[in-house]
N, C-alpha and C. Protein backbone atom coordinates (compact mmCIF):
# COMPACT_ATOMS: atom_id res chain seq x y z
N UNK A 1 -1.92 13.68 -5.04
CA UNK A 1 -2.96 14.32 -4.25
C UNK A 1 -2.66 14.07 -2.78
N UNK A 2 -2.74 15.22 -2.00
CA UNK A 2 -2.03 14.99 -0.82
C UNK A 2 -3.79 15.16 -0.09
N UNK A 3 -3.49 14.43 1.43
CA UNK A 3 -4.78 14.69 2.23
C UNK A 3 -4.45 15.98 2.72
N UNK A 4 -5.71 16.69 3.37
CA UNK A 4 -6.11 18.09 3.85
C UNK A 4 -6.48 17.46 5.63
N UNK A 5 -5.03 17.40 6.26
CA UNK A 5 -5.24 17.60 7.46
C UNK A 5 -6.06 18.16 8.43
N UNK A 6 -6.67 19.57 8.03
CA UNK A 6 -6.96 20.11 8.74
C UNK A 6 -8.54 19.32 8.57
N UNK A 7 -8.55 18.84 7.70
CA UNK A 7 -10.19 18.24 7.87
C UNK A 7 -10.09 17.39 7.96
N UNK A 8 -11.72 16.78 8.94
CA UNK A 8 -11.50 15.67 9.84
C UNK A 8 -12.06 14.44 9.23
N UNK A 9 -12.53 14.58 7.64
CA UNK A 9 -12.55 13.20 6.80
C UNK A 9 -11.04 12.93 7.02
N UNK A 10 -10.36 13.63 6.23
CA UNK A 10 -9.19 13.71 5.34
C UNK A 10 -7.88 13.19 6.94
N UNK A 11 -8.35 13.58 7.72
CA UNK A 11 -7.47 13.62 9.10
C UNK A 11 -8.03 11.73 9.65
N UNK A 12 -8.91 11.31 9.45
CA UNK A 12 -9.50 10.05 9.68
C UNK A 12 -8.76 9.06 8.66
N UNK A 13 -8.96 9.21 7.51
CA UNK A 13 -8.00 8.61 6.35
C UNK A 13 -6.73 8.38 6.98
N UNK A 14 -5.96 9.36 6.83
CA UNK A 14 -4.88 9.25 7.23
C UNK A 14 -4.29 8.34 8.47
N UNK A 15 -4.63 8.48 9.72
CA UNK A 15 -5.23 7.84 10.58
C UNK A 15 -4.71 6.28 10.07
N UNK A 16 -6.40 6.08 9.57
CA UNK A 16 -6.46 4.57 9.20
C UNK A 16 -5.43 4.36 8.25
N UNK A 17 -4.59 4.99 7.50
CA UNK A 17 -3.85 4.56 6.40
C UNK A 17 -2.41 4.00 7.32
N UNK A 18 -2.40 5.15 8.24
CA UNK A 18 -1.25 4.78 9.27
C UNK A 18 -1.20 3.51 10.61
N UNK A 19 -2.68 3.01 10.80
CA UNK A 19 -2.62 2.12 11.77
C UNK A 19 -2.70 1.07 10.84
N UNK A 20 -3.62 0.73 9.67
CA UNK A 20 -3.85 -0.40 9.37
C UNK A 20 -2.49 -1.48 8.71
N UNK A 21 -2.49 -2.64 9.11
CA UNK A 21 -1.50 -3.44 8.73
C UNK A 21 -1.49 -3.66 7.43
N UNK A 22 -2.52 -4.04 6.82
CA UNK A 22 -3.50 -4.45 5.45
C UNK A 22 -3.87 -3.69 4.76
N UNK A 23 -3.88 -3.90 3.09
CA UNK A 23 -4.82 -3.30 2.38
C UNK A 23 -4.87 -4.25 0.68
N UNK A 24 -5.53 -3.93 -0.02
CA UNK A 24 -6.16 -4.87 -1.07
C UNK A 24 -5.41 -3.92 -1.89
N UNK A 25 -4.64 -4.28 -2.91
CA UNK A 25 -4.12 -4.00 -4.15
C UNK A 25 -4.52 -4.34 -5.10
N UNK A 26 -5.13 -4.04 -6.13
CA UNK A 26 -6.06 -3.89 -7.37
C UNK A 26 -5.66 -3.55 -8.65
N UNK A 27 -4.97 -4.43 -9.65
CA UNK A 27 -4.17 -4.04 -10.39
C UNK A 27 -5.01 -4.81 -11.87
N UNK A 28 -4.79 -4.62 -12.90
CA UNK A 28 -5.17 -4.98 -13.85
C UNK A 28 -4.14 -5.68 -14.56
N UNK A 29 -4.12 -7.22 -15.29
CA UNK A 29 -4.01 -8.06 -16.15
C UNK A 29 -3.80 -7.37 -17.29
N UNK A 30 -3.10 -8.53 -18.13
CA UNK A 30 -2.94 -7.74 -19.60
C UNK A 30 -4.48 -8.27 -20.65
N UNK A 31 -4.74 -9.19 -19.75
CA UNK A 31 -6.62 -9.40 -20.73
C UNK A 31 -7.44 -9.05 -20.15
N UNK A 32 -7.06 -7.68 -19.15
CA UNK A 32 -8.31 -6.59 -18.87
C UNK A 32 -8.90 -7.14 -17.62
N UNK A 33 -8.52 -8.52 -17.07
CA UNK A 33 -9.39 -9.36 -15.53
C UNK A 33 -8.36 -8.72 -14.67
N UNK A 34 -9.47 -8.11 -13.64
CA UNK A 34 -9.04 -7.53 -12.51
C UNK A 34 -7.83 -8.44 -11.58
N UNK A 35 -7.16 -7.98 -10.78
CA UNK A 35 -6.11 -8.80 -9.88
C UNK A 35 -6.20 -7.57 -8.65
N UNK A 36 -6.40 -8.81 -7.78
CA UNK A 36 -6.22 -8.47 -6.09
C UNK A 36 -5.94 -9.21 -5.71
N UNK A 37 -5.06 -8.36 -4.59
CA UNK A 37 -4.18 -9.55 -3.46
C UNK A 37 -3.89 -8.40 -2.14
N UNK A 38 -3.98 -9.02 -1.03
CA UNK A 38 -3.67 -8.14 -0.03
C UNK A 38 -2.65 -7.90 0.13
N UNK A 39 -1.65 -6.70 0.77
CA UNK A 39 -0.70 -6.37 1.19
C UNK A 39 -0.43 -5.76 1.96
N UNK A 40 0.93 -6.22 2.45
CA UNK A 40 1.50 -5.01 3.47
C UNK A 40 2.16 -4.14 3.12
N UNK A 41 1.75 -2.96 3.58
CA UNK A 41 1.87 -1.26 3.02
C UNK A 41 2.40 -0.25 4.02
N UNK A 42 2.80 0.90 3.76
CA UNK A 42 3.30 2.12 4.63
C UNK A 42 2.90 2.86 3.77
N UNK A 43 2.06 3.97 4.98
CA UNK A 43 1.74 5.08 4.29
C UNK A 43 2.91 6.49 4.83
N UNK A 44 3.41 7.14 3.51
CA UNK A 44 4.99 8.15 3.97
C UNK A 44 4.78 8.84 3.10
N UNK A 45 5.18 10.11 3.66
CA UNK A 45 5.17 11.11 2.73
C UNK A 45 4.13 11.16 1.88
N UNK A 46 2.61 10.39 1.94
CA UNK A 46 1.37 11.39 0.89
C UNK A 46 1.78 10.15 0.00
N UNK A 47 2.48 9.13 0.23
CA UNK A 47 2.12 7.91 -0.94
C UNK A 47 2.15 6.75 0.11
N UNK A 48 1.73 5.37 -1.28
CA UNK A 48 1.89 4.23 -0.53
C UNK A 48 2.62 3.29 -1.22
N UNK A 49 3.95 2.52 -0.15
CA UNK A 49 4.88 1.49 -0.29
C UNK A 49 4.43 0.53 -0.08
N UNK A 50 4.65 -0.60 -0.89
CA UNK A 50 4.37 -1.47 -0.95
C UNK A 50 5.61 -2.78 -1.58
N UNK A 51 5.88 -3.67 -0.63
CA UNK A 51 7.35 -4.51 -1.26
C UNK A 51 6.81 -5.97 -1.84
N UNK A 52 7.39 -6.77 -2.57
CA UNK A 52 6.91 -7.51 -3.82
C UNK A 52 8.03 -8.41 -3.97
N UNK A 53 7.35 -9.69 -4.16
CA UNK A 53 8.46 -10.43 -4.82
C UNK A 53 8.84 -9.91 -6.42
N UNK A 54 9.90 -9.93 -6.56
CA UNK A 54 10.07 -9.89 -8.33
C UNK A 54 9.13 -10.67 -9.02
N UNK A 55 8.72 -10.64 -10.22
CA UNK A 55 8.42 -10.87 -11.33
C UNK A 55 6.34 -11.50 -10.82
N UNK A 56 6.07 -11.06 -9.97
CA UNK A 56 4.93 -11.26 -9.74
C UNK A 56 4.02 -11.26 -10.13
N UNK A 57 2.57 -11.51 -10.75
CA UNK A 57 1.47 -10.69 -11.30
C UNK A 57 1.64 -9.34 -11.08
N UNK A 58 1.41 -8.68 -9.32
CA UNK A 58 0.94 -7.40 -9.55
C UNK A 58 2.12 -6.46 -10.36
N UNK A 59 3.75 -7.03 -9.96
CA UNK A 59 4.33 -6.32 -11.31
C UNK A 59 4.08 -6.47 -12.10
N UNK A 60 4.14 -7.18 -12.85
CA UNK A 60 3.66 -7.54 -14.20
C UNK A 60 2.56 -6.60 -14.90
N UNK A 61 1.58 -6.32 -14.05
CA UNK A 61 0.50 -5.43 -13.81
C UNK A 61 0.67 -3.69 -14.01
N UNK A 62 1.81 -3.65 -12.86
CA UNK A 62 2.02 -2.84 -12.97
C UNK A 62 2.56 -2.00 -14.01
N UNK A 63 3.66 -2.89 -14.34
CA UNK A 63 4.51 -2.62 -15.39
C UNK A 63 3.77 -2.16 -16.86
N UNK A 64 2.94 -2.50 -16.89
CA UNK A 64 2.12 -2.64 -18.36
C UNK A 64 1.22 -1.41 -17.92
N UNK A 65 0.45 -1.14 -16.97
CA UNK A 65 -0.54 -0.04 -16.14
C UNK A 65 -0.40 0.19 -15.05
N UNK A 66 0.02 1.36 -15.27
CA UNK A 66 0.62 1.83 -13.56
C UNK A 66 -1.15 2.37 -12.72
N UNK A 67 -2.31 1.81 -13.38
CA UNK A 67 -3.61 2.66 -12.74
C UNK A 67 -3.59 1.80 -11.81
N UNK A 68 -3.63 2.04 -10.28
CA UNK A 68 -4.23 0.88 -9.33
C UNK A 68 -5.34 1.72 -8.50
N UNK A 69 -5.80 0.58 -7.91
CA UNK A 69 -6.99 1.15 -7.15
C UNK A 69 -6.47 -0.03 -5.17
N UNK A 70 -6.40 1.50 -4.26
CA UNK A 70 -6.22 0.21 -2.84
C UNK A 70 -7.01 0.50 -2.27
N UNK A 71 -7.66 -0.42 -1.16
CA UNK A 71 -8.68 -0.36 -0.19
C UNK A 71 -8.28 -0.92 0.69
N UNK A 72 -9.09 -0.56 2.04
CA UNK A 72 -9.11 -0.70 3.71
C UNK A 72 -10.18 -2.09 3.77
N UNK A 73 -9.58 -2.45 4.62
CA UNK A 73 -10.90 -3.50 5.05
C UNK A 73 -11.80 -2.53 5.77
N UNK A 74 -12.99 -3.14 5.62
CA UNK A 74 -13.99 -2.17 6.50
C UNK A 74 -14.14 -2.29 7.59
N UNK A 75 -15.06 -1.58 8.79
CA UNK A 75 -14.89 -1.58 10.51
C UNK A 75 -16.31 -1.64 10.77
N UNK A 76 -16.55 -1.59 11.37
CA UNK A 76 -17.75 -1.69 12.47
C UNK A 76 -18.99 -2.40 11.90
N UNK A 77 -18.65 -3.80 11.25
CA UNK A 77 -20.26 -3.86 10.29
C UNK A 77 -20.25 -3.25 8.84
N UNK A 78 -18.80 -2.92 8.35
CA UNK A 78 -19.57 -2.82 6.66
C UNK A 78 -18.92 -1.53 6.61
N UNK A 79 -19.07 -0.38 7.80
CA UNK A 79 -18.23 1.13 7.76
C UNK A 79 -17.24 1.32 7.59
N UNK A 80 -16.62 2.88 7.47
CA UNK A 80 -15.14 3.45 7.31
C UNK A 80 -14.63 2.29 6.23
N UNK A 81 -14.98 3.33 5.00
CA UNK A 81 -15.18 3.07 3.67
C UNK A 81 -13.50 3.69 3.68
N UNK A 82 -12.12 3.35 2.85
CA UNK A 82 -11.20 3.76 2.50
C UNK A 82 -11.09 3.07 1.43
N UNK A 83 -10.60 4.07 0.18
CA UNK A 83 -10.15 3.46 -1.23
C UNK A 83 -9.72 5.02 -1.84
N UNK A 84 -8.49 4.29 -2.34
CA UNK A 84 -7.50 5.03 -3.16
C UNK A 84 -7.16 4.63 -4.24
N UNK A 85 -7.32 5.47 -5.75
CA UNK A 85 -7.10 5.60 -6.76
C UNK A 85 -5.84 5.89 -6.82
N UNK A 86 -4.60 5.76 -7.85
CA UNK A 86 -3.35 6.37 -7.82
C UNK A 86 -2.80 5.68 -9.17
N UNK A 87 -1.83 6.43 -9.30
CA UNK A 87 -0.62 5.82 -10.04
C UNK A 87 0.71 4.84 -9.77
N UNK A 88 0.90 3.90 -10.13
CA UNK A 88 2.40 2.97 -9.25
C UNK A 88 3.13 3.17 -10.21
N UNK A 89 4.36 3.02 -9.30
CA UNK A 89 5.43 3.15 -9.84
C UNK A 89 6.32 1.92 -9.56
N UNK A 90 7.47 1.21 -10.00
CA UNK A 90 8.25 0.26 -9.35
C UNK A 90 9.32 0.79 -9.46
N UNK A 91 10.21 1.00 -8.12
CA UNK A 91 11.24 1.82 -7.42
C UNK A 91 12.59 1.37 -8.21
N UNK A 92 13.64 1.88 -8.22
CA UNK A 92 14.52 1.18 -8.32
C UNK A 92 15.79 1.64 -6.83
N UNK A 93 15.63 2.92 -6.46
CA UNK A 93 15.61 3.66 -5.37
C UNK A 93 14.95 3.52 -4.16
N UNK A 94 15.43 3.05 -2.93
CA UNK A 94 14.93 3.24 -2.12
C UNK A 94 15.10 4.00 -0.89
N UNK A 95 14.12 4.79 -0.35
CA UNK A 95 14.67 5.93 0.99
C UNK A 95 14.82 5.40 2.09
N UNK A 96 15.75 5.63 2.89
CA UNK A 96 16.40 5.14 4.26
C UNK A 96 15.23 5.42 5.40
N UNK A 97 14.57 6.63 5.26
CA UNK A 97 13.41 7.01 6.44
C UNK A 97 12.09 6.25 5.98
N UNK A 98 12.39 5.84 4.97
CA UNK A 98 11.24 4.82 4.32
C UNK A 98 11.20 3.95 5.03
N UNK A 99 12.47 2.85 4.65
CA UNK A 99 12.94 1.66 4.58
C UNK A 99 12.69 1.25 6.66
N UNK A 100 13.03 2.36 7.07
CA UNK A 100 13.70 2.28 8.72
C UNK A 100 12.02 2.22 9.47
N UNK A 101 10.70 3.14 8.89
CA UNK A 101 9.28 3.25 9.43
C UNK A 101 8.85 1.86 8.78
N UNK A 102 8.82 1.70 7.33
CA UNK A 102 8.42 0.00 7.17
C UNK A 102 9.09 -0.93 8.26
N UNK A 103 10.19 -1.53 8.34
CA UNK A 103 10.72 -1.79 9.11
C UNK A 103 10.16 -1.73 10.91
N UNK A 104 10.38 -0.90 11.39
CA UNK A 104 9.07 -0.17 12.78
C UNK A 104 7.65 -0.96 12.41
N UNK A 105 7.07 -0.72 11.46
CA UNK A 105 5.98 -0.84 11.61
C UNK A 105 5.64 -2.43 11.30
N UNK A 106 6.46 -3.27 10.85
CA UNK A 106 5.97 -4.41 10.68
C UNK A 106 6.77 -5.13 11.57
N UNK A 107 7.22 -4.82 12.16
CA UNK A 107 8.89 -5.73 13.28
C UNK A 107 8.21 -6.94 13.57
N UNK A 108 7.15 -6.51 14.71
CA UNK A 108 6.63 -8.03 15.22
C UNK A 108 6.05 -9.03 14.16
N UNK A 109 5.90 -8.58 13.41
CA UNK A 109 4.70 -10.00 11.99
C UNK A 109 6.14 -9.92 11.50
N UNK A 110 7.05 -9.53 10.91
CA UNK A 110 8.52 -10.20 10.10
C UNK A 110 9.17 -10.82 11.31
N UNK A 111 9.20 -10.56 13.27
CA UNK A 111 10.19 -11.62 13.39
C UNK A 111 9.04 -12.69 13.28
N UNK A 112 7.95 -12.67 13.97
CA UNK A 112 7.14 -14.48 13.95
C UNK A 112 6.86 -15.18 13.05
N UNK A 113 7.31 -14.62 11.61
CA UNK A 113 7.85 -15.15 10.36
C UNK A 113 9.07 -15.83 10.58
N UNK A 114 9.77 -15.80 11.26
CA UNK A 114 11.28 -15.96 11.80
C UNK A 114 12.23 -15.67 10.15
N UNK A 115 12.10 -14.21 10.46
CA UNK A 115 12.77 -13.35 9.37
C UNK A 115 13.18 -12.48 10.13
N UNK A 116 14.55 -11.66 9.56
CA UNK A 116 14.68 -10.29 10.23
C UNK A 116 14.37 -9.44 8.37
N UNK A 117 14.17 -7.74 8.96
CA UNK A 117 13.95 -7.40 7.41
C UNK A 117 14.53 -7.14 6.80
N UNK A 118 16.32 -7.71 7.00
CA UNK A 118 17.40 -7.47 5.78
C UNK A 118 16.72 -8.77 4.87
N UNK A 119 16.11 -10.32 5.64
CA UNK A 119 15.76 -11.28 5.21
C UNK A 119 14.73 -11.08 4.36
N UNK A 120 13.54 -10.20 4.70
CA UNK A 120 12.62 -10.02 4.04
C UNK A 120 12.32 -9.29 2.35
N UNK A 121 13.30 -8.04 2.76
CA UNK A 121 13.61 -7.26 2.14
C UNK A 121 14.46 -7.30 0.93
N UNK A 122 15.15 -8.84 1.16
CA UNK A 122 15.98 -9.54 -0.31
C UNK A 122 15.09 -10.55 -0.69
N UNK A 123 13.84 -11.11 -0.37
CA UNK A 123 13.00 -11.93 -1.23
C UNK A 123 11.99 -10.66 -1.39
N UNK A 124 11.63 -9.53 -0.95
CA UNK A 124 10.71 -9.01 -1.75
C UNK A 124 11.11 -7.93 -1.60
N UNK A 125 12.44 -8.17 -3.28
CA UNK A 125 13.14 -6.78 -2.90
C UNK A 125 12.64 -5.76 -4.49
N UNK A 126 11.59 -5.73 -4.67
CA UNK A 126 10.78 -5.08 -5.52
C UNK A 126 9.78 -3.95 -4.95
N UNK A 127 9.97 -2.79 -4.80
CA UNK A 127 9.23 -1.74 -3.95
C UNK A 127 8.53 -0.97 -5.39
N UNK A 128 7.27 -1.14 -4.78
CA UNK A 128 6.22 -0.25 -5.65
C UNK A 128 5.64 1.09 -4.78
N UNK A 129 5.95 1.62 -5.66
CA UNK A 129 4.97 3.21 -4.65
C UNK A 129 4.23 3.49 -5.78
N UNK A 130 3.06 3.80 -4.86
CA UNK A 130 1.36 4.47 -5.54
C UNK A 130 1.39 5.81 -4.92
N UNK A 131 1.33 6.90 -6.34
CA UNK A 131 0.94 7.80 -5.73
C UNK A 131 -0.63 8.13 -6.14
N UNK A 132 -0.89 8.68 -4.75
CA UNK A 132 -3.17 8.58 -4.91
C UNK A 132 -3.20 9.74 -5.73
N UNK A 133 -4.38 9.76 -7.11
CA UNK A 133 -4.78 10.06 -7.23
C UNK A 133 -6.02 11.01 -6.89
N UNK A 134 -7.16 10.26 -6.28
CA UNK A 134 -8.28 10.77 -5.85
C UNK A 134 -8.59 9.58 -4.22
N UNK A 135 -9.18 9.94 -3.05
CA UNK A 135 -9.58 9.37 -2.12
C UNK A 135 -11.14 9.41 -2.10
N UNK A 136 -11.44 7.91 -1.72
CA UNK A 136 -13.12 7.93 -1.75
C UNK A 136 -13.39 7.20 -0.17
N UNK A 137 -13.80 7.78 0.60
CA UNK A 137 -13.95 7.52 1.96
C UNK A 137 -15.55 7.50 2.38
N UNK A 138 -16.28 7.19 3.42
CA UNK A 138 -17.29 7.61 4.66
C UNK A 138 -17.11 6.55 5.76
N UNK A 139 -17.46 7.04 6.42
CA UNK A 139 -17.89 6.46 7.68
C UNK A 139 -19.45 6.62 8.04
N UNK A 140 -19.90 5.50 8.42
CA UNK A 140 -21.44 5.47 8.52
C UNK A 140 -21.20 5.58 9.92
């Protein structure tokens, strides 16, 4: 499900999907108890990347149920509601215009890690992409 640019929910989403550093990943266990953990994400091309250590819960998660559910932290007091339903996938492929905007977008938090992201990118060299299903948004 791709967003509808021309509208200015759908144009706000996007937006926030592209500035925010953060978002909550929501994956399900194999005895049905929910799992969240925050992550760092890129939103490209109408999905969301997300990189992983190997053999983690949320793979693990994944692997068994690709249903996840991600969310935005909220803004102003409780507002600008973002959450995305989707499907994951775990990559075995990865895209260069991908790899090069992740990269851009996290530079400063991977070097004051004192990492560069060839460093990063071989301990969490497990890439999951969600593609959204359905978007549930407002802003109060």
């Amino acid at each position: 499900m791709a967003l509808d640019l021309t509208q200015a929910k759908d144009a706000h989403v996007d937006q926030r999907l592209k500035q925010e550093l953060m978002m909550w990943l929501n994956s399900v266990r194999a005895n049905g108890r929910p799992h969240t953990v925050p992550v760092w994400f890129l939103w490209h091309n109408n999905q969301v990347f997300i990189f992983s250590q190997p053999g983690k819960q949320k793979i693990r998660n994944v692997e068994r149920n690709p249903y996840v559910t991600l969310s935005l932290d909220t803004r102003d007091g409780g507002g600008d509601i973002v959450i995305i339903e989707g499907e994951a996938r775990l990559e075995q492929q990865q895209d260069a215009a991908m790899l090069q905007a992740y990269a851009s977008k996290y530079a400063e938090q991977i070097k004051s890690m004192g990492w560069t992201f060839e460093n990063m990118s071989k301990e969490y060299s497990q890439l999951i992409s969600v593609t959204p299903t359905k978007f549930i948004s407002w802003n109060d």
